[in-house]
Protein backbone atom coordinates (compact mmCIF):
# COMPACT_ATOMS: atom_id res chain seq x y z
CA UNK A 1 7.42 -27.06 12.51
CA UNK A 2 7.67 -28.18 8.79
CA UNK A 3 4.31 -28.48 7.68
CA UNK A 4 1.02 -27.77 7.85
CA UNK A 5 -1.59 -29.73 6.27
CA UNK A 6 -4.60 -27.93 5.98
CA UNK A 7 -7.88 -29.84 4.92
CA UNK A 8 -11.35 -29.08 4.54
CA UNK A 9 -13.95 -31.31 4.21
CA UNK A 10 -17.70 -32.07 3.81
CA UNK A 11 -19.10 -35.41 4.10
CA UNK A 12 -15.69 -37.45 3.36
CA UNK A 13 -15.33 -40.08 5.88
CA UNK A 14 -14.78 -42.60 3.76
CA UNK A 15 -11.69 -40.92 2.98
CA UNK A 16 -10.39 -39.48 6.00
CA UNK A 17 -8.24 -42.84 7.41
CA UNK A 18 -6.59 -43.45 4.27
CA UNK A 19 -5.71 -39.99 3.95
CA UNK A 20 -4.10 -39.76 7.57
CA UNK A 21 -1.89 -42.93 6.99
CA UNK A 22 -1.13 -41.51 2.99
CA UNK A 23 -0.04 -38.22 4.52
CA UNK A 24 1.38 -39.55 8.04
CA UNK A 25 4.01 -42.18 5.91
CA UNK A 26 5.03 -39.21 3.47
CA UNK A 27 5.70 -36.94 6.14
CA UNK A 28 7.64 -39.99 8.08
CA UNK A 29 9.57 -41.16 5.51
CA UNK A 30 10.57 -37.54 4.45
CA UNK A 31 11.34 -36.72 8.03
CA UNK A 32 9.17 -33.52 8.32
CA UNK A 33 7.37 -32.42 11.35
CA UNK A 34 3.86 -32.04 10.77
CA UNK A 35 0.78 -31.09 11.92
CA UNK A 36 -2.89 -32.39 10.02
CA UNK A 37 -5.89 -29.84 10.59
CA UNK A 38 -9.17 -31.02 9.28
CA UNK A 39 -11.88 -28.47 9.39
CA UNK A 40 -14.92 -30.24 9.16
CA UNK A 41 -17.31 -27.64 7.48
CA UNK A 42 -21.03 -28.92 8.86
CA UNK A 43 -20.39 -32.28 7.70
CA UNK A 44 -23.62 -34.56 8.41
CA UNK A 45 -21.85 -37.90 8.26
CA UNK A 46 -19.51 -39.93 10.34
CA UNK A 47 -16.64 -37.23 9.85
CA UNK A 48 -15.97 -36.11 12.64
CA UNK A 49 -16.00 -39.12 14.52
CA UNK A 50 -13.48 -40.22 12.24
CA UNK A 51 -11.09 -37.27 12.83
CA UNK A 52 -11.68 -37.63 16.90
CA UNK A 53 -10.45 -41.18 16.29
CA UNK A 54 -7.42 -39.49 14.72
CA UNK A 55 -6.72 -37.24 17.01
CA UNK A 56 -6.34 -39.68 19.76
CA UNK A 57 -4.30 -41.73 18.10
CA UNK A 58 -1.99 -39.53 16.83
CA UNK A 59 -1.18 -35.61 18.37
CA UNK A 60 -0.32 -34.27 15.06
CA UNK A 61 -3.94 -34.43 13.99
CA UNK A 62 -5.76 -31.52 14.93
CA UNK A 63 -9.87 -30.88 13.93
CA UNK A 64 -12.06 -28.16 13.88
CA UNK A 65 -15.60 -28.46 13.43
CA UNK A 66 -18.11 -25.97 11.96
CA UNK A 67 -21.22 -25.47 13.37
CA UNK A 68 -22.81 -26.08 10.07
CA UNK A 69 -21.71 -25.70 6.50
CA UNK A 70 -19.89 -22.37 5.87
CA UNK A 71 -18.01 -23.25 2.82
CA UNK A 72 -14.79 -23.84 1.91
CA UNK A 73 -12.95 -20.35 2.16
CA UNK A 74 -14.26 -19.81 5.72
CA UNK A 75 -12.82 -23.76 6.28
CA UNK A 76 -9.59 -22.77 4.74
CA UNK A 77 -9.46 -19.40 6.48
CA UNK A 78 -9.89 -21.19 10.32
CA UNK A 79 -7.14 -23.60 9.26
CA UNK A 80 -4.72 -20.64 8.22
CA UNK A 81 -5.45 -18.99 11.35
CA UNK A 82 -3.99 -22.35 13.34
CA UNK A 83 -1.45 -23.12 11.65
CA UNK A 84 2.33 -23.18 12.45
CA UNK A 85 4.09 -24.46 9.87
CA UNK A 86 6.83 -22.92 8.01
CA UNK A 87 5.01 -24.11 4.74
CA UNK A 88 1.03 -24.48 4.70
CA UNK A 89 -0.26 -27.13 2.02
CA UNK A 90 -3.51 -27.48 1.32
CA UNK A 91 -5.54 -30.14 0.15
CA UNK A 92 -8.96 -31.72 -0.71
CA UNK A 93 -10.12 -34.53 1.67
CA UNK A 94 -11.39 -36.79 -1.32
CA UNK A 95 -8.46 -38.74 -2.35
CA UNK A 96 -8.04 -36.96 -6.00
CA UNK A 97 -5.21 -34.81 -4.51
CA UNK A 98 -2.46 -37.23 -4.03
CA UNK A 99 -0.04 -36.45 -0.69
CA UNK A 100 3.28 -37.77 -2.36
CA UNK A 101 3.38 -34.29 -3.97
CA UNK A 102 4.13 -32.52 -0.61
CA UNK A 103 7.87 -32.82 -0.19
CA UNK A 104 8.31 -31.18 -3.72
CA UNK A 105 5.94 -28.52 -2.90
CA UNK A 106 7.89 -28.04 0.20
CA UNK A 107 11.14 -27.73 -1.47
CA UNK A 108 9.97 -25.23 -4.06
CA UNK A 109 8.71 -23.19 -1.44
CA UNK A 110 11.85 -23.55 0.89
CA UNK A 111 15.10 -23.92 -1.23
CA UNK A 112 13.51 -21.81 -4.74
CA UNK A 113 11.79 -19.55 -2.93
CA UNK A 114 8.77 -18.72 -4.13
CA UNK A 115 5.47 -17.50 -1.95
CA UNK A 116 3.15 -20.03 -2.95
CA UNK A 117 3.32 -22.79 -5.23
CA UNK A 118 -0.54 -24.13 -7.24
CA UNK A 119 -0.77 -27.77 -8.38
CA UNK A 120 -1.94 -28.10 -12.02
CA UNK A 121 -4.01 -30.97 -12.57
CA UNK A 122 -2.59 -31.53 -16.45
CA UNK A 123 -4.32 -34.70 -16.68
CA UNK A 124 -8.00 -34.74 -15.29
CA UNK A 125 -10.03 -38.02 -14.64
CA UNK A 126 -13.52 -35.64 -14.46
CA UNK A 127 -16.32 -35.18 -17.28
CA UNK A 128 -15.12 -33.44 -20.01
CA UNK A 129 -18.25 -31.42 -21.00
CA UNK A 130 -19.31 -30.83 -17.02
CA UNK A 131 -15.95 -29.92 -15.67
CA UNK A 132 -13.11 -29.76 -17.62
CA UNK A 133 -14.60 -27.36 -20.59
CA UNK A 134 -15.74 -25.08 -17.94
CA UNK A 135 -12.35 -25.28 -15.93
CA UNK A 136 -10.62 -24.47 -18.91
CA UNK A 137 -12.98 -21.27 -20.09
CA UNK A 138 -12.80 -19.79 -16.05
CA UNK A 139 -9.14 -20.61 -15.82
CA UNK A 140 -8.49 -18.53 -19.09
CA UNK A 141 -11.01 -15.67 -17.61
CA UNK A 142 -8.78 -15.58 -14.56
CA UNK A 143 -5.24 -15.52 -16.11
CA UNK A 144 -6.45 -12.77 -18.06
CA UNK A 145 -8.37 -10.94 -15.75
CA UNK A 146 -5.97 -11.12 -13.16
CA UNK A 147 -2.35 -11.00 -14.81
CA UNK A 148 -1.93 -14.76 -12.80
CA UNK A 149 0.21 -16.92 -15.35
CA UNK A 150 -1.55 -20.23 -13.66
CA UNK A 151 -3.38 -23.01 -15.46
CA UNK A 152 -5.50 -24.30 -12.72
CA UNK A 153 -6.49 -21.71 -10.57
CA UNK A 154 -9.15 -24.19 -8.38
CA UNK A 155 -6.53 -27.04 -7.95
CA UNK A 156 -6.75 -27.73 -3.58
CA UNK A 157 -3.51 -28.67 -4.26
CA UNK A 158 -1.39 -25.91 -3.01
CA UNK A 159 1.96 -24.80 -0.79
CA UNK A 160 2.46 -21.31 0.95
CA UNK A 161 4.84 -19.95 2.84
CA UNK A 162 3.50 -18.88 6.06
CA UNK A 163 3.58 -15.10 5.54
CA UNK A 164 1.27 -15.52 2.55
CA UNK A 165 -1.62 -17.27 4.47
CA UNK A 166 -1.33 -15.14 7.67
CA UNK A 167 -1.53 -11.78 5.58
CA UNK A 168 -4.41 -12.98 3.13
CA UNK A 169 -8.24 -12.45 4.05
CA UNK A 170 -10.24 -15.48 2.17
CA UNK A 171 -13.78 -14.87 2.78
CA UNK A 172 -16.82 -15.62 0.74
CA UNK A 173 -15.61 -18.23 -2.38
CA UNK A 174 -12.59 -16.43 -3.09
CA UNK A 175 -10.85 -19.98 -2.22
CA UNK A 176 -10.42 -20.01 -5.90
CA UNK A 177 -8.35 -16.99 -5.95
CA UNK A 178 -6.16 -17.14 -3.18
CA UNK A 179 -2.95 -16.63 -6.10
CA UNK A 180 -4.52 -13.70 -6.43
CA UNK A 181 -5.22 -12.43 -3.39
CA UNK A 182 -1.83 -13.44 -2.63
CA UNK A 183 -0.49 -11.04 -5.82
CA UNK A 184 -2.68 -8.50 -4.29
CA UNK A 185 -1.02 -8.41 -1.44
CA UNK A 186 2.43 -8.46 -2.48
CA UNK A 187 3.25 -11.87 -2.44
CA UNK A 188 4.29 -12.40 -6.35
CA UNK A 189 6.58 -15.12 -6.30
CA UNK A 190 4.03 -17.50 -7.78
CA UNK A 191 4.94 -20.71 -9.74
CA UNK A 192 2.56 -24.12 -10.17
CA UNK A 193 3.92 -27.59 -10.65
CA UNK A 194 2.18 -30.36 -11.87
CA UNK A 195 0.61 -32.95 -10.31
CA UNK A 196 -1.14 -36.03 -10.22
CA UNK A 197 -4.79 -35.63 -10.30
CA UNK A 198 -6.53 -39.16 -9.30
CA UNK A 199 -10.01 -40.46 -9.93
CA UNK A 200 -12.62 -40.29 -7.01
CA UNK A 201 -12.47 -42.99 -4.96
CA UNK A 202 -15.41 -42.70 -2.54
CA UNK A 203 -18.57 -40.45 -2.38
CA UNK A 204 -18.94 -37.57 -4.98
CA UNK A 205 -18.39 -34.26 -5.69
CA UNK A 206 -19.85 -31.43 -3.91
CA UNK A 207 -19.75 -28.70 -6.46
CA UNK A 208 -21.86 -28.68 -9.26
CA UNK A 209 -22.04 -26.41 -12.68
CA UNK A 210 -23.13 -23.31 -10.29
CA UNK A 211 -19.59 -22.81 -9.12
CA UNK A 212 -18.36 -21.71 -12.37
CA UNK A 213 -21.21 -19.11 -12.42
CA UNK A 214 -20.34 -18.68 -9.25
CA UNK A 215 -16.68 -18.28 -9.84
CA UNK A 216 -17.03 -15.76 -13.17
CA UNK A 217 -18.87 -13.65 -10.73
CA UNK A 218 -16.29 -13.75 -7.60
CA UNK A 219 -13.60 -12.93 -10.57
CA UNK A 220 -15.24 -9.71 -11.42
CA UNK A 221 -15.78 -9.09 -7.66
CA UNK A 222 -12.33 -9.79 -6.84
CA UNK A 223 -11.17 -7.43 -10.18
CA UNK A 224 -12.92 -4.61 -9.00
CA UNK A 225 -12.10 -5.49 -5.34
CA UNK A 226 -8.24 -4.94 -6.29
CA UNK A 227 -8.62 -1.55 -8.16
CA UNK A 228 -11.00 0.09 -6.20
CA UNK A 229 -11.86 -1.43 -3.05
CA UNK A 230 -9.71 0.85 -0.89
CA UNK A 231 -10.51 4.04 -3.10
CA UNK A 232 -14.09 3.70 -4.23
CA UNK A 233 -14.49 7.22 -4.81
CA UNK A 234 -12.03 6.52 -8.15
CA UNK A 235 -14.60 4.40 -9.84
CA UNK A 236 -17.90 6.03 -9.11
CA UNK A 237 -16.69 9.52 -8.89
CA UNK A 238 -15.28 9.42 -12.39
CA UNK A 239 -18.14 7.64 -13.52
CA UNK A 240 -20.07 10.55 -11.74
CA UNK A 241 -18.06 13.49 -13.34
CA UNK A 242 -18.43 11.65 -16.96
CA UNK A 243 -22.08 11.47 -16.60
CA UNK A 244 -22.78 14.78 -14.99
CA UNK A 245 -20.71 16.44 -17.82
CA UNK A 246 -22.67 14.61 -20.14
CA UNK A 247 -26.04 15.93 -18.80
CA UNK A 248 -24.56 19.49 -18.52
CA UNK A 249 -23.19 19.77 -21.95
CA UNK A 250 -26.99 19.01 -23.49
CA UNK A 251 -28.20 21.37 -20.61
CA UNK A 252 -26.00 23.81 -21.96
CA UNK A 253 -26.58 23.02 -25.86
CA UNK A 254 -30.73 23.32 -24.52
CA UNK A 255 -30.20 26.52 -22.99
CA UNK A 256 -28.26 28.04 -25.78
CA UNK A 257 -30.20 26.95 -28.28
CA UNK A 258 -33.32 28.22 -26.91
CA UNK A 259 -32.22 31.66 -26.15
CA UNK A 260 -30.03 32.55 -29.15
CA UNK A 261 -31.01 30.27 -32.06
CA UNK A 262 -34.02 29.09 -31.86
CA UNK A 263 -36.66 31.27 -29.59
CA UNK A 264 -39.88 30.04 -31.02
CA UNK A 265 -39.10 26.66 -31.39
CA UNK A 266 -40.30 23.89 -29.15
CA UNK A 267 -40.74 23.79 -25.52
CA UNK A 268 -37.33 22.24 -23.53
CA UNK A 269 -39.54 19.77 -22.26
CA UNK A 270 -40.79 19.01 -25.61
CA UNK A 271 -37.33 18.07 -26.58
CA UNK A 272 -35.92 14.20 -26.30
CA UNK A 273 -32.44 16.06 -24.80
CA UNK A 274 -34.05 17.43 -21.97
CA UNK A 275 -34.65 13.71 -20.75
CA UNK A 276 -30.96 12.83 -21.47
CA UNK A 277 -29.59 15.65 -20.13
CA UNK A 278 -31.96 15.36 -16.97
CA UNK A 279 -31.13 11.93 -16.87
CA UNK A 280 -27.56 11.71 -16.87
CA UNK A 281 -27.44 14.71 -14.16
CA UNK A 282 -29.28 12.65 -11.94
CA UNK A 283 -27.40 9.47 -12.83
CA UNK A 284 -23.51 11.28 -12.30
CA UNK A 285 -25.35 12.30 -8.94
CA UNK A 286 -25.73 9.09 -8.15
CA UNK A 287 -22.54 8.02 -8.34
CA UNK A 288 -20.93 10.22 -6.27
CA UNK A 289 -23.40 9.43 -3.09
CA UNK A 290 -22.37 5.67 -3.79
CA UNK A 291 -18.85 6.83 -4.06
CA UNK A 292 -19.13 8.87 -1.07
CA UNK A 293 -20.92 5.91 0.59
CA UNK A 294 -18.24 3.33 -0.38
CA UNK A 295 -15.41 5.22 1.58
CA UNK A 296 -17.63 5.88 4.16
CA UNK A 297 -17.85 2.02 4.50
CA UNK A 298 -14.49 1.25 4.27
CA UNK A 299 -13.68 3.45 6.97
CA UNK A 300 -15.64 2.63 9.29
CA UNK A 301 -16.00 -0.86 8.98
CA UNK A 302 -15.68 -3.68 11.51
CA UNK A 303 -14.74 -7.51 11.40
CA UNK A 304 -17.30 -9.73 12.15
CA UNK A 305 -17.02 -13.63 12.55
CA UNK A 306 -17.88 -15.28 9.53
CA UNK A 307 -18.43 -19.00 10.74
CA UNK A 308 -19.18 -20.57 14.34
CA UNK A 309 -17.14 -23.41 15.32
CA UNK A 310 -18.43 -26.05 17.18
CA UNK A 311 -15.54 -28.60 18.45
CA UNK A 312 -11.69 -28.63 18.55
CA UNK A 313 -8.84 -31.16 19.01
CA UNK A 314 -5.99 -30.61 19.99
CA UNK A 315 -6.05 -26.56 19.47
């Protein structure tokens, strides 16, 4: 198989039909076998009746249906786990992500090679002040956070090869940073191409200003996640060592002083350094048990399911 089209959704059916036949007479015309999984993520309108409709009228349409709303990474991550195509493209289900970019997507993954390919919506039809200032600031934060040269890191737009999706773990929101997780994991054949970003036809949007709160946050998480997450002990035992040294060094300076230079003086626990030094000790402690915890954790942890699904068709 070709392609797979992988598309989550919430509350879209407006969309969904002239989607299908937008997608279905690209993929025709360009000859590609195809298959179209919707993952409805808890959607509480007509949605999924819509895709059932689909899928009966046409095999290559395939649905899954969360039990209730689990966000988009866990949508994303069901529809990597299904599918089969030799390229995965993903996509929004509200229209603004236009399906005539597929077939170059496809080739730049296919004949240049690369691992994954992000769209770059140059030209944005959203609110400047509510969307695109933010998008710009977070997209900045991640390029230089994550040593990603991309200028739209949350573009849906996107094409993988298969490898990528099958050996990447997108859980919580990291949806934004799947170029990253994909660096992380080896994959670093990364370009972006631009595409054609197109005004919202039906409904609105789901995300508000929280998800670039939201996203600042996942970026540090995701930072620290790819330094340290399989070697906690490097963070927090260092930060341990640097703080018990600190406390030992005015335990020292305490204990010197009082014996050799200055007998009569004041009591230790008279003195402002006693605090510090007591302090830190207890602080570099610390960090060490939460190092010691952390790869304790990691060793012995187990995957768990991270969303229930409800319906399929045709899986």
């Amino acid at each position: 198989m070709n392609i797979s089209v992988v598309i989550p959704l919430l509350n879209e059916q407006e969309s969904l039909i002239e989607l299908y036949d937008w997608i279905a007479k690209v993929m025709q015309s360009n000859r590609f076998s195809y298959e179209i999984i919707f993952i409805d993520d808890g959607s509480t309108d007509g949605s999924w009746q819509v895709i059932t409709q689909l899928s009966k009228r046409d095999d290559n349409v395939k649905g899954i249906r969360f039990l209730k709303n689990f966000g988009k990474s866990q949508a994303l991550h069901a529809g990597f786990e299904k599918a089969k195509g030799k390229v995965v493209v993903t996509m929004d289900a509200d229209l603004q992500d236009n399906p005539d970019e597929i077939p170059e997507l496809y080739n730049m993954i296919v004949n240049d090679g690369f691992d994954l390919v992000s769209g770059w919506k140059k030209k944005r039809y959203d609110s400047v002040i509510a969307k695109n200032l933010p998008s710009k600031l977070f997209n900045w934060a991640a390029r230089k956070t994550s040593g990603v040269k991309l200028h739209d890191f949350n573009c849906g737009l996107k094409a993988y090869k298969q490898d990528v999706i099958k050996n990447i773990d997108v859980n919580g929101e990291m949806h934004r940073y799947i170029p990253v997780l994909s660096k992380n994991a080896g994959f670093t054949k990364i370009s972006e191409k631009v595409v054609l970003h197109q005004a919202r036809k039906y409904g609105e949007t789901k995300f508000g200003m929280d998800r670039f709160i939201n996203g600042f946050l996942d970026l540090i998480t995701i930072w620290f996640i790819s330094r340290f997450g399989k070697r906690p002990m490097h963070l927090f035992g260092a930060l341990g060592v640097l703080m018990f040294i600190i406390g030992f060094g005015f335990s020292l300076y305490l204990g010197l002083d009082k014996v050799f230079f200055n007998p009569r003086g004041r009591l230790i626990t008279e003195r402002p350094q006693f605090y510090l030094a007591l302090s830190t000790m207890i602080i570099g402690t610390q960090f060490f048990v939460a190092g010691f915890l952390g790869e304790i954790i990691l060793r012995s942890r187990q995957d768990k399911k991270r969303y229930l699904i409800k319906d399929k068709l045709n899986l």
